[in-house]
Protein backbone atom coordinates (compact mmCIF):
# COMPACT_ATOMS: atom_id res chain seq x y z
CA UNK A 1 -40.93 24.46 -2.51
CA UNK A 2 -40.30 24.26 1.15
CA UNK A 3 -40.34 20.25 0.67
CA UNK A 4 -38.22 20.47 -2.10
CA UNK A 5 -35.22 22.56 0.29
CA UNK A 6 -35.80 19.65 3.33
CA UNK A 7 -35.43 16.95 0.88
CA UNK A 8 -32.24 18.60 -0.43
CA UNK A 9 -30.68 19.42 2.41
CA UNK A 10 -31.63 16.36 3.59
CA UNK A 11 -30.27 14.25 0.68
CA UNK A 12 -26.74 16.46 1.10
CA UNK A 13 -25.94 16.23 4.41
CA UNK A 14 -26.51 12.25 4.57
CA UNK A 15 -24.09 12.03 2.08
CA UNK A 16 -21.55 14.50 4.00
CA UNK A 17 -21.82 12.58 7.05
CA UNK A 18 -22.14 8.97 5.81
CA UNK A 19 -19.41 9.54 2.61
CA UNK A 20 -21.13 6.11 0.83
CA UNK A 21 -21.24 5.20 1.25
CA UNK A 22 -21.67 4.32 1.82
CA UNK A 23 -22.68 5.92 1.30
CA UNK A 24 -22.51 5.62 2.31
CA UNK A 25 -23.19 2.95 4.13
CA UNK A 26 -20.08 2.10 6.51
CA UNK A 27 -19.31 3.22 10.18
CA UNK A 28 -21.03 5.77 12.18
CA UNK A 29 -23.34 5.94 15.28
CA UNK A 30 -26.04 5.22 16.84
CA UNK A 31 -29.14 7.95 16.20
CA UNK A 32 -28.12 10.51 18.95
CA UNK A 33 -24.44 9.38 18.13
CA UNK A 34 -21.67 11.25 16.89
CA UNK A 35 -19.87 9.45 13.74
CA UNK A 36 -16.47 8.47 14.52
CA UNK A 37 -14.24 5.71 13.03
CA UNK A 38 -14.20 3.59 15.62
CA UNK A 39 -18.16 2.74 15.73
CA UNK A 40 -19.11 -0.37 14.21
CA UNK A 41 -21.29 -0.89 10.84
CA UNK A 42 -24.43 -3.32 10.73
CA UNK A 43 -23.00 -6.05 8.65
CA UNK A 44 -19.79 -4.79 8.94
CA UNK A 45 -16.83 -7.45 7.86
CA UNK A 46 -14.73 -6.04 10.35
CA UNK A 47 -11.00 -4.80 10.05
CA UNK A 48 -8.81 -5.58 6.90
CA UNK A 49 -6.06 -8.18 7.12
CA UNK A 50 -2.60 -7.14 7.85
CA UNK A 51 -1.45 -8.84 4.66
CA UNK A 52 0.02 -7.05 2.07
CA UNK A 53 -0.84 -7.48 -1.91
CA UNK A 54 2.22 -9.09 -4.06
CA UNK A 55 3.45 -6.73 -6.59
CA UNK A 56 1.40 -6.89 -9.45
CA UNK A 57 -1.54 -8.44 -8.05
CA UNK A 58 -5.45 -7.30 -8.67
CA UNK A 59 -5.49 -5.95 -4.72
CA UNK A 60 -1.69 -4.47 -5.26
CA UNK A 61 -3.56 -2.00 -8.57
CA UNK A 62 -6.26 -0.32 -6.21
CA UNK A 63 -3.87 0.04 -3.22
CA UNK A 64 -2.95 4.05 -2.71
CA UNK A 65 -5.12 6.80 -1.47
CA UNK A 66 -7.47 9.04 -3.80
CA UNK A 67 -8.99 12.39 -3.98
CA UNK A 68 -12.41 12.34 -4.73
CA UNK A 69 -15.63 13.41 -5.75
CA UNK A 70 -19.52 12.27 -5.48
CA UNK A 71 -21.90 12.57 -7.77
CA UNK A 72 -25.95 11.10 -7.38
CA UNK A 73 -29.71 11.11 -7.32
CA UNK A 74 -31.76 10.26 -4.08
CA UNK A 75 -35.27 9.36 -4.49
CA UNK A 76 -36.49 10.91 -1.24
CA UNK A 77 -40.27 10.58 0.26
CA UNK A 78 -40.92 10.76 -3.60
CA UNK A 79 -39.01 13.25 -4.83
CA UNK A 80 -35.83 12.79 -7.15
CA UNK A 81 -32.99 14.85 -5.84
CA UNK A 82 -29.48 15.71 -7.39
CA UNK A 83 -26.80 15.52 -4.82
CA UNK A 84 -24.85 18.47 -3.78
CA UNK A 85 -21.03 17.87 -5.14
CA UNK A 86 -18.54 16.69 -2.20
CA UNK A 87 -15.08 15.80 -1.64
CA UNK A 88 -13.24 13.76 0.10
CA UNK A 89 -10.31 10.65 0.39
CA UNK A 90 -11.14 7.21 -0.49
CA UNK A 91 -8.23 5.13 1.25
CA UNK A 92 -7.22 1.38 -0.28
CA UNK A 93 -5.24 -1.06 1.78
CA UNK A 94 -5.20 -4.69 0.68
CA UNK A 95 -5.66 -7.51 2.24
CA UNK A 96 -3.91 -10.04 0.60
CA UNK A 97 -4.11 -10.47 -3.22
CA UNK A 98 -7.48 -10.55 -3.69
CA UNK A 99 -9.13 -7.94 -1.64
CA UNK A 100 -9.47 -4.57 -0.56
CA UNK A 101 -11.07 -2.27 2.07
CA UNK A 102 -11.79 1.24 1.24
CA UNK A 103 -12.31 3.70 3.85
CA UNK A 104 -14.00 7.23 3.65
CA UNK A 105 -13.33 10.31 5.03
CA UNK A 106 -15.74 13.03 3.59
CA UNK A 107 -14.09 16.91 3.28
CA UNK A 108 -16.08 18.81 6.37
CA UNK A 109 -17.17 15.60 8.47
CA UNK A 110 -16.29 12.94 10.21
CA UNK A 111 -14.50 9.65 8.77
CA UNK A 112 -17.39 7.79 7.33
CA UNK A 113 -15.93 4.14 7.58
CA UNK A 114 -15.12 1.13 5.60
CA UNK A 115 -16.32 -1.73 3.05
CA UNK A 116 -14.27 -4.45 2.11
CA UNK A 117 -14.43 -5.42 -1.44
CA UNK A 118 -13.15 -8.76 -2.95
CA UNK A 119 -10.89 -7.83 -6.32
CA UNK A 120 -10.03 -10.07 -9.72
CA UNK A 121 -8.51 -7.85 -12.42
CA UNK A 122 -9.48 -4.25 -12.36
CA UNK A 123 -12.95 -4.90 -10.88
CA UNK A 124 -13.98 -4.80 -7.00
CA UNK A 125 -17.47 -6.32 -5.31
CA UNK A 126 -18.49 -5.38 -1.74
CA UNK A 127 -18.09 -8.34 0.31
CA UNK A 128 -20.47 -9.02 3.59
CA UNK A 129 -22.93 -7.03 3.10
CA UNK A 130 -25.68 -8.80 4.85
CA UNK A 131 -29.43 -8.63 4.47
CA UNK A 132 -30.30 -4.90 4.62
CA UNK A 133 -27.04 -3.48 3.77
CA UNK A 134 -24.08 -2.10 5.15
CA UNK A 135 -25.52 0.73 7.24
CA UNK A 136 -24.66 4.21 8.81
CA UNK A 137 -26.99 5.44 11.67
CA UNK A 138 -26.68 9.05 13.18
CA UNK A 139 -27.80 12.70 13.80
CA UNK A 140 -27.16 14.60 10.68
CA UNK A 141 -26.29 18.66 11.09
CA UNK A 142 -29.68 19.68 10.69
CA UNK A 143 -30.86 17.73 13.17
CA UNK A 144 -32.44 14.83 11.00
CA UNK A 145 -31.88 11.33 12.94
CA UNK A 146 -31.30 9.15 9.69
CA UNK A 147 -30.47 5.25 8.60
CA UNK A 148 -28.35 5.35 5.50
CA UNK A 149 -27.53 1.46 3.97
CA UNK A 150 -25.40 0.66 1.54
CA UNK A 151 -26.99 -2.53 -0.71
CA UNK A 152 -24.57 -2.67 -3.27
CA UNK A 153 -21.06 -1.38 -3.74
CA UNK A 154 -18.43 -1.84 -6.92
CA UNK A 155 -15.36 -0.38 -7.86
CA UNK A 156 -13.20 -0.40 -10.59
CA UNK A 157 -9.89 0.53 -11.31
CA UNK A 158 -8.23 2.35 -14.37
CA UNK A 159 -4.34 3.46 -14.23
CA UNK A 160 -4.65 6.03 -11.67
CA UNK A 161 -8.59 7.00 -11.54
CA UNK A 162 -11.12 4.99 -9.00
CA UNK A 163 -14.83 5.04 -9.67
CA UNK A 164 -16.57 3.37 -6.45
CA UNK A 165 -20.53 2.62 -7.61
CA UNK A 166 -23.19 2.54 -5.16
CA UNK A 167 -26.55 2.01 -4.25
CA UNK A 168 -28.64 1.93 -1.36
CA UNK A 169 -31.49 3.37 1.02
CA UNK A 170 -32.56 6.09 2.96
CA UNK A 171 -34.54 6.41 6.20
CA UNK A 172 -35.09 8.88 8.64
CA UNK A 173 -36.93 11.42 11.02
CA UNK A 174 -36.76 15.50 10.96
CA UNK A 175 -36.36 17.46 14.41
CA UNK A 176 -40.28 18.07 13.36
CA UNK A 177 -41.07 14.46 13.73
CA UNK A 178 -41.89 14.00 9.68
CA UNK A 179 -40.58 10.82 8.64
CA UNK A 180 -38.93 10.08 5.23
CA UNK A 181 -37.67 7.46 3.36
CA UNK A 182 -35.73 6.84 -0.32
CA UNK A 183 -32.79 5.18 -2.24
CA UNK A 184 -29.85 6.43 -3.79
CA UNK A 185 -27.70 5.89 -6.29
CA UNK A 186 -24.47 7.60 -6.78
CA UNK A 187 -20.30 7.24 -8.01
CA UNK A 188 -17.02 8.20 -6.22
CA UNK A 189 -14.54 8.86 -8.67
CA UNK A 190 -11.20 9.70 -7.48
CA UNK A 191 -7.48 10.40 -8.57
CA UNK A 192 -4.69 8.72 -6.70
CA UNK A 193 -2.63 11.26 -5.14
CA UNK A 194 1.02 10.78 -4.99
């Protein structure tokens, strides 16, 4: 039972400090780090464009900011593991008519950072994610130095509801020096607020 509480609180707090996604899987910090928005991502695509969408366009639909929730499963050191629910704001902002970054800010942490997604009609891909995924590196609250990388992110887009999909892996060391490691898999979905 006791590695069944680790694993969960484990599994819950990566996903409060990394949001994402990404994970998950955006900006953070280094391990010892404290997450902040300005720190960069591995395989980051950098900052959106300053472009705006044209009315009507794929990008111009997901543009707005939502309230949202997470829902997923980690597989951790062997273990399946339902996440804790969270909260928190997915922003849009386009960049151009065609794509989109979405940044994270998870209720009770820091903001959790961006992924840029390329749009056509109400679906979204991640763009740049390079070879071992979009990652997050940092101290989590209970002390747990952790890797979190996004490997695959989609959205899509439905009148006023976002659902951000999201997969990716796990790695990390507890203050008692036991390593662990996992995926997860997990959805945003969010209502845009006025």
């Amino acid at each position: 039972m006791h590695s069944r509480i680790n694993a969960r609180s484990l599994f819950a707090a990566s996903f409060a400090v990394v949001a994402l996604a990404f994970a998950s899987g955006c900006g953070g910090a280094s391990p010892g780090g404290d997450p902040s928005p300005t720190a960069s991502s591995t395989g980051s695509t950098g900052s959106a464009s300053s472009d705006t969408a044209s009315a009507g366009s794929s990008a111009a639909a997901f543009e707005g900011t939502f309230q949202a929730t997470w829902s997923g499963t980690a597989l951790v050191s062997g273990e399946s593991i339902p996440s804790d629910p969270l909260t928190g704001t997915i922003t849009v902002t386009a960049s151009g008519d065609a794509g989109v970054r979405m940044d994270w800010g998870v209720d009770g942490s820091q903001p959790a950072g961006s992924i840029t997604f390329a749009v056509q009609g109400s679906a979204a891909t991640a763009t740049g994610i390079a070879t071992g995924g979009v990652c997050w590196m940092g101290v989590l609250p209970n002390g747990s130095h952790q890797t979190t990388c996004a490997m695959t992110a989609t959205a899509q887009i439905d009148g006023t509801t976002l659902t951000q999909h999201q997969t990716g892996t796990i790695d990390g060391v507890t203050p008692e020096n036991v390593p662990y490691s996992g995926t997860y898999d997990g959805t945003w979905v969010g209502t845009r607020t006025p």
